[in-house]
C-alpha atoms as a PDB file:
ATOM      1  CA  UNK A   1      -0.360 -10.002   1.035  1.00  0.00           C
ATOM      2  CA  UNK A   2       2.307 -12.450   0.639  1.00  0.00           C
ATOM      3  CA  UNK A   3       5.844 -11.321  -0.979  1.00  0.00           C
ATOM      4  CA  UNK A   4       8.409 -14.224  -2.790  1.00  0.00           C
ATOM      5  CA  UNK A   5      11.783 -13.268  -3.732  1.00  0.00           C
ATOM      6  CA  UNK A   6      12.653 -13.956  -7.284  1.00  0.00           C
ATOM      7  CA  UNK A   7      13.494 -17.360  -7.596  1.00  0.00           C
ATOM      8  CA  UNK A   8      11.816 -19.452  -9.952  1.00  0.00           C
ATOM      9  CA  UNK A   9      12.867 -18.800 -13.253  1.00  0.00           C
ATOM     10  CA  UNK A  10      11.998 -20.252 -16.304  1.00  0.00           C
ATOM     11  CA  UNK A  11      13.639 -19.249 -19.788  1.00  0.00           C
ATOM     12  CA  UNK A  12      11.758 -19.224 -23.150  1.00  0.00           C
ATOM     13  CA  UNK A  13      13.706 -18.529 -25.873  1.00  0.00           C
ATOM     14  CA  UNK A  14      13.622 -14.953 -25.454  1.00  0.00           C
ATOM     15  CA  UNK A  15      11.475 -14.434 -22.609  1.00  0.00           C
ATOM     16  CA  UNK A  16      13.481 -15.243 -18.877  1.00  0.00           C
ATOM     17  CA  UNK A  17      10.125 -15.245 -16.086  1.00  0.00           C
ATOM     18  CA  UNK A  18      10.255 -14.629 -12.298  1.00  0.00           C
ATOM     19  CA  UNK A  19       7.878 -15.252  -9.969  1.00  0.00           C
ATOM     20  CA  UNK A  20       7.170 -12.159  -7.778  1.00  0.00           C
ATOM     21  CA  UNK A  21       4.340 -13.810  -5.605  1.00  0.00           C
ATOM     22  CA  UNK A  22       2.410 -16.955  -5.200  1.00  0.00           C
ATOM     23  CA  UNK A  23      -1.486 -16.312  -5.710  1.00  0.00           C
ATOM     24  CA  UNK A  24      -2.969 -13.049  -4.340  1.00  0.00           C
ATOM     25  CA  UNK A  25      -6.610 -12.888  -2.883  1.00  0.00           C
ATOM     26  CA  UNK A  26      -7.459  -9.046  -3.894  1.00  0.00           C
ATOM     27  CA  UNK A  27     -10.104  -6.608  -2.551  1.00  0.00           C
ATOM     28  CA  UNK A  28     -12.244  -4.146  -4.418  1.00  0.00           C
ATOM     29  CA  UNK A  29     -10.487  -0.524  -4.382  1.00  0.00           C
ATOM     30  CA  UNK A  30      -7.456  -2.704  -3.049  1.00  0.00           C
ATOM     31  CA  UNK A  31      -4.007  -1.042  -3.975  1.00  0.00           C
ATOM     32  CA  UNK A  32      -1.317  -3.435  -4.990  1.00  0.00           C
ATOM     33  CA  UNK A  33       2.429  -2.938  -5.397  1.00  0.00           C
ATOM     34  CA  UNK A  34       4.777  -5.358  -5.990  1.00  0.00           C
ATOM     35  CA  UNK A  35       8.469  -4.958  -6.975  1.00  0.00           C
ATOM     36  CA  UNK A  36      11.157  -6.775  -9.091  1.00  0.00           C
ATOM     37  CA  UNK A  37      14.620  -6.847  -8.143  1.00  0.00           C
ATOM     38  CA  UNK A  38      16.761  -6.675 -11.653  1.00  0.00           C
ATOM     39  CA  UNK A  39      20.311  -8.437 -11.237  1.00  0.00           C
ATOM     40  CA  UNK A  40      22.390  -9.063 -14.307  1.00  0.00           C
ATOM     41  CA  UNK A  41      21.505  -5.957 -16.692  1.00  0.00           C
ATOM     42  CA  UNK A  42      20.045  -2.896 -15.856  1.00  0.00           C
ATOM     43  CA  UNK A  43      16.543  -1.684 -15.836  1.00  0.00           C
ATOM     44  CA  UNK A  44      18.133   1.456 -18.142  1.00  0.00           C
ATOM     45  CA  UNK A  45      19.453  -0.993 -20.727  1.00  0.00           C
ATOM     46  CA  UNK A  46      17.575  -0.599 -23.816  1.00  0.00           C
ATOM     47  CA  UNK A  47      18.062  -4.426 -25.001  1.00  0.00           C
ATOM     48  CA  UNK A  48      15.627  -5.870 -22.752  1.00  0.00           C
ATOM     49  CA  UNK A  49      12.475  -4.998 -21.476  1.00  0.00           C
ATOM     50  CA  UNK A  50      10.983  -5.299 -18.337  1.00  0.00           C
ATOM     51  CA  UNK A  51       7.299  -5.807 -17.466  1.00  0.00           C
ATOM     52  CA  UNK A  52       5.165  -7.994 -15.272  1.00  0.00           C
ATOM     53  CA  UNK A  53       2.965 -10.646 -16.131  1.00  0.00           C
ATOM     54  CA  UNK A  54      -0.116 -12.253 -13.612  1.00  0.00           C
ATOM     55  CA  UNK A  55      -2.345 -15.821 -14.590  1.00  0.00           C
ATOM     56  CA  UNK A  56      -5.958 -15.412 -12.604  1.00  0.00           C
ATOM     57  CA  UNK A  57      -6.713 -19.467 -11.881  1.00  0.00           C
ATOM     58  CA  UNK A  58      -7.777 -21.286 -14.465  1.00  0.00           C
ATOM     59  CA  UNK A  59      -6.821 -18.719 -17.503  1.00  0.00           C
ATOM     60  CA  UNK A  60      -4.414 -17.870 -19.672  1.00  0.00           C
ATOM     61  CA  UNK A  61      -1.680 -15.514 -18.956  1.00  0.00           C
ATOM     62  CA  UNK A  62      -2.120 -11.728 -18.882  1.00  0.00           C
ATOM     63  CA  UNK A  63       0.844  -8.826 -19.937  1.00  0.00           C
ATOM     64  CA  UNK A  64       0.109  -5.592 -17.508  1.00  0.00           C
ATOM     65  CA  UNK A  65       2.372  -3.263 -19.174  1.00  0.00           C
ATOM     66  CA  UNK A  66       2.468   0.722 -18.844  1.00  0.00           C
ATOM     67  CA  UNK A  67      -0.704   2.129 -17.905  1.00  0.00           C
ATOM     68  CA  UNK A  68      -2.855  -1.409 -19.392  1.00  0.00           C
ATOM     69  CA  UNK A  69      -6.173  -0.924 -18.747  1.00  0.00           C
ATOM     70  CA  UNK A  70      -7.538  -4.679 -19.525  1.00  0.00           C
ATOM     71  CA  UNK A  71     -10.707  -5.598 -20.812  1.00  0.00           C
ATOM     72  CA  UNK A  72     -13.303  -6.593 -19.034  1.00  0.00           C
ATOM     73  CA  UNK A  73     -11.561  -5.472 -16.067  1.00  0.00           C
ATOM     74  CA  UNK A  74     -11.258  -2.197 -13.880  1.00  0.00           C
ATOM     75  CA  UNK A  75      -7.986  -1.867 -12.981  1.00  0.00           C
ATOM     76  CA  UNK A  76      -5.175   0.583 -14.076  1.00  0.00           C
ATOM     77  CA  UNK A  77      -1.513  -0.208 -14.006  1.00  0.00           C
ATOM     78  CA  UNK A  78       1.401   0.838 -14.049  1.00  0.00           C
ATOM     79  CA  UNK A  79       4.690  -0.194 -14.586  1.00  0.00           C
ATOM     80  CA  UNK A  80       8.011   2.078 -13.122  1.00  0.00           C
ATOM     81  CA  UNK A  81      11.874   1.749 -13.130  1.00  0.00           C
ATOM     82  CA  UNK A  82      14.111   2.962 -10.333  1.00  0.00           C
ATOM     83  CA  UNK A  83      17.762   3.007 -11.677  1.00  0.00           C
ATOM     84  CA  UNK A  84      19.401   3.050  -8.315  1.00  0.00           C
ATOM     85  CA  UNK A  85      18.024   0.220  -6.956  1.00  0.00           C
ATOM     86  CA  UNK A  86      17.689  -1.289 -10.382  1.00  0.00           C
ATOM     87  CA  UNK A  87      14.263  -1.966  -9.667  1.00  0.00           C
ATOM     88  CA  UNK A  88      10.632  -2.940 -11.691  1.00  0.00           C
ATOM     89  CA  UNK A  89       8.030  -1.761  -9.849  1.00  0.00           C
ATOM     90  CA  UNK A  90       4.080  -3.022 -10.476  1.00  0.00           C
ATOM     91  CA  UNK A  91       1.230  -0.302  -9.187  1.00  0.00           C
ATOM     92  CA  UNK A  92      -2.319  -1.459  -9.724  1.00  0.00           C
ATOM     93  CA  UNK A  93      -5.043   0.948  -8.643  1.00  0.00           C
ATOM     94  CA  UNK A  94      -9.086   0.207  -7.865  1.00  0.00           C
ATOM     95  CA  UNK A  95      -7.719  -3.954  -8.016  1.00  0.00           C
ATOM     96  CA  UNK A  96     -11.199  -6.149  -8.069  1.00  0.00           C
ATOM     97  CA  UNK A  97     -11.382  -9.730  -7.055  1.00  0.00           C
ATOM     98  CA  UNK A  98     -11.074 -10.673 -10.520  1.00  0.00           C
ATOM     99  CA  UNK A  99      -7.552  -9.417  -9.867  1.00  0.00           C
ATOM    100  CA  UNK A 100      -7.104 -12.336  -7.700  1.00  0.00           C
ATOM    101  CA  UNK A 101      -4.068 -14.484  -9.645  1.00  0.00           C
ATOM    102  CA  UNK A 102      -0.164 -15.428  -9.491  1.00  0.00           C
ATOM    103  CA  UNK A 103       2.140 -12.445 -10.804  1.00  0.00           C
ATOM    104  CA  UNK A 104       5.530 -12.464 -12.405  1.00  0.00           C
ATOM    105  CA  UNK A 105       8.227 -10.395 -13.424  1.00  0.00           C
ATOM    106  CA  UNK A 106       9.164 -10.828 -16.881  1.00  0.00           C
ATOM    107  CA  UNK A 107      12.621  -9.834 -18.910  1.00  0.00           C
ATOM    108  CA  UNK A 108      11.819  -9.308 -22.924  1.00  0.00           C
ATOM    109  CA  UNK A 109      14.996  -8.988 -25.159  1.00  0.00           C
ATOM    110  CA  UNK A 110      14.764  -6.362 -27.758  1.00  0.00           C
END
């Protein structure tokens, strides 16, 4: 599984997007983890909100918040903050192929 550092970032009026990793090939009951490295405001700060996004090839994009369990799909996320490292991270249980797509990091303001 191949990691990027944040460093394509994009800004939409409200929406600022990072991209975490280039496309990942997934395997049924395949665990995935990836993390997003905050800098500029803190992952406690209640103005913005902090949440990861993916695009499967060909489609539209996808929000995985909190515990999303999407349609059509059989995964279960979950999204957690560490304050100390000031960290987002992304755990997806049971992942499918289906799962297969490019993931980001995205910053929401309040």
């Amino acid at each position: 599984m191949k990691r990027s550092s944040l460093f394509s970032l994009v800004s939409n009026h409200d929406l600022l997007i990072s991209l975490v990793t280039d496309s990942l090939v997934l395997s049924p009951g395949q665990v995935l983890t990836l993390s997003c490295k905050i800098s500029g405001y803190s992952v406690t700060d209640s103005s913005y909100c902090t949440n990861f996004i993916r695009q499967p090839a060909g489609k539209a994009l996808e929000w995985l918040r909190a515990a999303t369990v999407l349609t059509g799909y059989s995964s279960l996320f979950q999204v957690t903050r560490e304050s100390s490292s000031n960290t987002v991270t992304l755990k997806g249980q049971n992942m499918q192929t289906e799962d297969t797509a490019v993931y980001y990091c995205a910053r929401e303001s309040q």
